[in-house]
Protein backbone atom coordinates (compact mmCIF):
# COMPACT_ATOMS: atom_id res chain seq x y z
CA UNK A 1 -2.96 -19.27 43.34
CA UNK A 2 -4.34 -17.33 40.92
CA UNK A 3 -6.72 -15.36 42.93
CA UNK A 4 -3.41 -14.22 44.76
CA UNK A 5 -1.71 -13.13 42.01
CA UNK A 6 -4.97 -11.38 40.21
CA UNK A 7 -6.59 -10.30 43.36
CA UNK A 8 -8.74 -8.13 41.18
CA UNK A 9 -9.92 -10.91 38.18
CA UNK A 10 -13.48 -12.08 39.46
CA UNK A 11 -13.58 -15.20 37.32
CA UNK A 12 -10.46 -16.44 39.21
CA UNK A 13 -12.36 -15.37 42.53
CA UNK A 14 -15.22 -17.46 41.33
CA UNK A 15 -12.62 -20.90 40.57
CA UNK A 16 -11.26 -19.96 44.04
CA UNK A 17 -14.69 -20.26 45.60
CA UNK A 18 -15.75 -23.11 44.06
CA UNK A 19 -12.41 -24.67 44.87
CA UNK A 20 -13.37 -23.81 48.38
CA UNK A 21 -16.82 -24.77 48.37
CA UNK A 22 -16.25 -28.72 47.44
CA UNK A 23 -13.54 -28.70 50.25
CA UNK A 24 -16.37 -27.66 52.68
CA UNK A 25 -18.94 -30.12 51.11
CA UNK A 26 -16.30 -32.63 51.61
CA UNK A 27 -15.89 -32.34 55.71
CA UNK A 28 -18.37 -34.77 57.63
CA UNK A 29 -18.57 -31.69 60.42
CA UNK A 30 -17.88 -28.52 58.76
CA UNK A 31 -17.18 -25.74 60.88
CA UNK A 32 -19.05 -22.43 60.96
CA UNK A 33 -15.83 -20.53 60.22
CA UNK A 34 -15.57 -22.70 56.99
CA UNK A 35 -18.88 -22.08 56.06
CA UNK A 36 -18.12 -17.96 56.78
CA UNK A 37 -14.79 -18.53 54.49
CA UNK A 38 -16.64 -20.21 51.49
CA UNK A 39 -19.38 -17.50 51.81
CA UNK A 40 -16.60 -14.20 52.13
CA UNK A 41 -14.78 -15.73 48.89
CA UNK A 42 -18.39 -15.94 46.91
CA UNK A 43 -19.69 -12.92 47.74
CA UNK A 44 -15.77 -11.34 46.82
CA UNK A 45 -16.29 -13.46 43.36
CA UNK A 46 -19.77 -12.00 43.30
CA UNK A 47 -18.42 -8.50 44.17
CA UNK A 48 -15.22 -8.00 41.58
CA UNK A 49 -17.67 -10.09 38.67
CA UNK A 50 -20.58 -7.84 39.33
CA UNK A 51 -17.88 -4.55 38.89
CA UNK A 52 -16.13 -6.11 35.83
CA UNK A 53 -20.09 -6.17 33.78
CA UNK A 54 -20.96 -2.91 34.60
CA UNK A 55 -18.07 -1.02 34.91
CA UNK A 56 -15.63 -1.50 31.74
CA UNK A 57 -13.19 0.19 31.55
CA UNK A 58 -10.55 0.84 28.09
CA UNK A 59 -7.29 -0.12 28.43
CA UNK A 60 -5.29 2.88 27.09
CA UNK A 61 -1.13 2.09 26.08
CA UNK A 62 1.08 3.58 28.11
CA UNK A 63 3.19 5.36 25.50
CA UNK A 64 2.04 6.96 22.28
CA UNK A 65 2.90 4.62 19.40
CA UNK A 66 3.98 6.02 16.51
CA UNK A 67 3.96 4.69 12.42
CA UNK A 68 6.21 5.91 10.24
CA UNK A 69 5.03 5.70 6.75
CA UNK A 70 7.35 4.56 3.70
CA UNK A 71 5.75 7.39 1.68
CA UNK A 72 7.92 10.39 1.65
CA UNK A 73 7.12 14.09 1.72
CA UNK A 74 8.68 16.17 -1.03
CA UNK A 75 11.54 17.62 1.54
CA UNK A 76 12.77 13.93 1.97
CA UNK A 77 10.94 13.66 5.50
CA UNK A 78 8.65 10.47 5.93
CA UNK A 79 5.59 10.74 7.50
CA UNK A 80 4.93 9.81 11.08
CA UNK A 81 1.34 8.81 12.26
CA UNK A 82 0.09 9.04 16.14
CA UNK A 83 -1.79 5.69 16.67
CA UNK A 84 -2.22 6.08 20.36
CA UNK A 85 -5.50 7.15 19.91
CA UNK A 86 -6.65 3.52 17.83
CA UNK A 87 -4.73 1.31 20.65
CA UNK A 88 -7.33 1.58 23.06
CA UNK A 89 -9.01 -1.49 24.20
CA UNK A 90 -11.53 -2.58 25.69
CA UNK A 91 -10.93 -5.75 28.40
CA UNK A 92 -12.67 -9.09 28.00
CA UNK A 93 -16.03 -8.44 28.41
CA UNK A 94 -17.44 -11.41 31.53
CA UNK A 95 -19.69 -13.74 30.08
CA UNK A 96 -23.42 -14.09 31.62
CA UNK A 97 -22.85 -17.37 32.80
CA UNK A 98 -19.73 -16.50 35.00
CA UNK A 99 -21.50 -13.73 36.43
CA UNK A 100 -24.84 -16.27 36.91
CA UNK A 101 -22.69 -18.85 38.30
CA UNK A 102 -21.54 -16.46 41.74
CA UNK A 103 -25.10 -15.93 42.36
CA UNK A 104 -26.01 -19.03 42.59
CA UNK A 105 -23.25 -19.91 44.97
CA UNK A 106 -23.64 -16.88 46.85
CA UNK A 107 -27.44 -17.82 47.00
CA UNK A 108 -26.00 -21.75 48.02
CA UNK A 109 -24.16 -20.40 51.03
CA UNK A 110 -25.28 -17.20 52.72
CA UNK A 111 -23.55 -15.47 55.65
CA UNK A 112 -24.76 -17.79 58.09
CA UNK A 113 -27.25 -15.16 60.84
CA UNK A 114 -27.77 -15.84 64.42
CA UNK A 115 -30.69 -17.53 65.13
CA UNK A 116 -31.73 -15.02 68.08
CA UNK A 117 -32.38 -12.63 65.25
CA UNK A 118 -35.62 -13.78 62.90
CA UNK A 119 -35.42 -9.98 60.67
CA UNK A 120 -32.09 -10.87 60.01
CA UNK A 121 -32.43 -14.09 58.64
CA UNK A 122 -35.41 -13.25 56.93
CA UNK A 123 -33.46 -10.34 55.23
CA UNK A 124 -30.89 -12.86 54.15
CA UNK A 125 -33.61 -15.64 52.85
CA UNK A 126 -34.85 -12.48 50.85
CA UNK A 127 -31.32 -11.41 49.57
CA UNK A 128 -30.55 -15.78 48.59
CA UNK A 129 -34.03 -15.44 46.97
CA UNK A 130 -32.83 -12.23 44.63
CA UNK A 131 -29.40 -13.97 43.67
CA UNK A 132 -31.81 -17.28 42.54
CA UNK A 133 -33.73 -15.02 40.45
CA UNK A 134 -30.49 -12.79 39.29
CA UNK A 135 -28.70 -16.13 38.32
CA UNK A 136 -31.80 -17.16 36.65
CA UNK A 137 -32.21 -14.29 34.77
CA UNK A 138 -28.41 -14.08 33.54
CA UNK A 139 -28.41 -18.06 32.46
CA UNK A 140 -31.61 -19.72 32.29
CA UNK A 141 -29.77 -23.12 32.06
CA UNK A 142 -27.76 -22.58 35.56
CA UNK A 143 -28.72 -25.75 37.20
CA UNK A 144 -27.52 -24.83 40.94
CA UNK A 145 -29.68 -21.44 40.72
CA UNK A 146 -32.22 -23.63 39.66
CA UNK A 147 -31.97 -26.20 42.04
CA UNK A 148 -32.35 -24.08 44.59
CA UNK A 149 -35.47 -22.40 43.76
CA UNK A 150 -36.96 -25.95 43.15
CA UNK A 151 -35.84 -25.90 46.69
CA UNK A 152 -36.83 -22.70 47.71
CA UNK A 153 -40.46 -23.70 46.43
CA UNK A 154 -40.80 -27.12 48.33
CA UNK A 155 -39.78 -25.37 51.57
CA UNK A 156 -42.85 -22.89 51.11
């Protein structure tokens, strides 16, 4: 619910897709449009947390706000102070591991490829490879990202 009402907050993305992806480790037979679903909502998570890192943004007010001093100025006028330009903010900065955390799972569950096409899948076992190493980098301690490359390196 509230990745509908903050469509643009990637943390909430990333609960969403987690959310998502224990319903669809859940299912005896899971379908290949769950499996598209659970990837769409990662790679969104990924997306927006990816943006929110690099990109911040300050938060200005929307109105100038104004002090007024209790000192007084010899013609019986107090003194008013601008302090729009000190209410600027700057948003919550997204921790490492959040951002860590929708790599792994993007890595987890990649758009699944037809099998008719081996570049394609190979280009996708390339990009899940990248987000293992990304996650890794970001959080050392992320135990899906490293999971899978204990994975990665048995399958090799």
């Amino acid at each position: 619910l509230r990745a509908r009402l903050h469509p643009d907050n990637g943390e909430y993305f990333l609960n969403f897709a987690k959310e998502l992806a224990k319903e669809y480790t859940s299912l005896e037979e899971p379908p290949a449009s769950s499996r598209a679903i659970v990837s769409s909502a990662a790679e969104k998570a990924s997306a927006l947390l990816l943006d929110q890192a690099t990109n911040i943004r300050m938060i200005a007010p929307r109105r100038p706000i104004t002090n007024t001093s209790e000192g007084k100025l010899a013609a019986g006028s107090s003194v008013e102070h601008d302090l729009s330009m000190h209410k600027n903010v700057v948003p919550k900065v997204v921790d490492a591991d959040i951002v860590s955390e929708s790599f792994a799972l993007k890595a987890w569950l990649p758009v699944e490829e037809k099998e008719e096409d081996s570049e394609c899948a190979s280009a996708s076992e390339a990009a899940s490879v990248i987000n293992i190493h990304r996650a890794l980098l970001l959080d050392p301690e992320n135990l899906l990202a490293r999971g899978l490359l204990h994975g990665a390196r048995k399958e090799r």
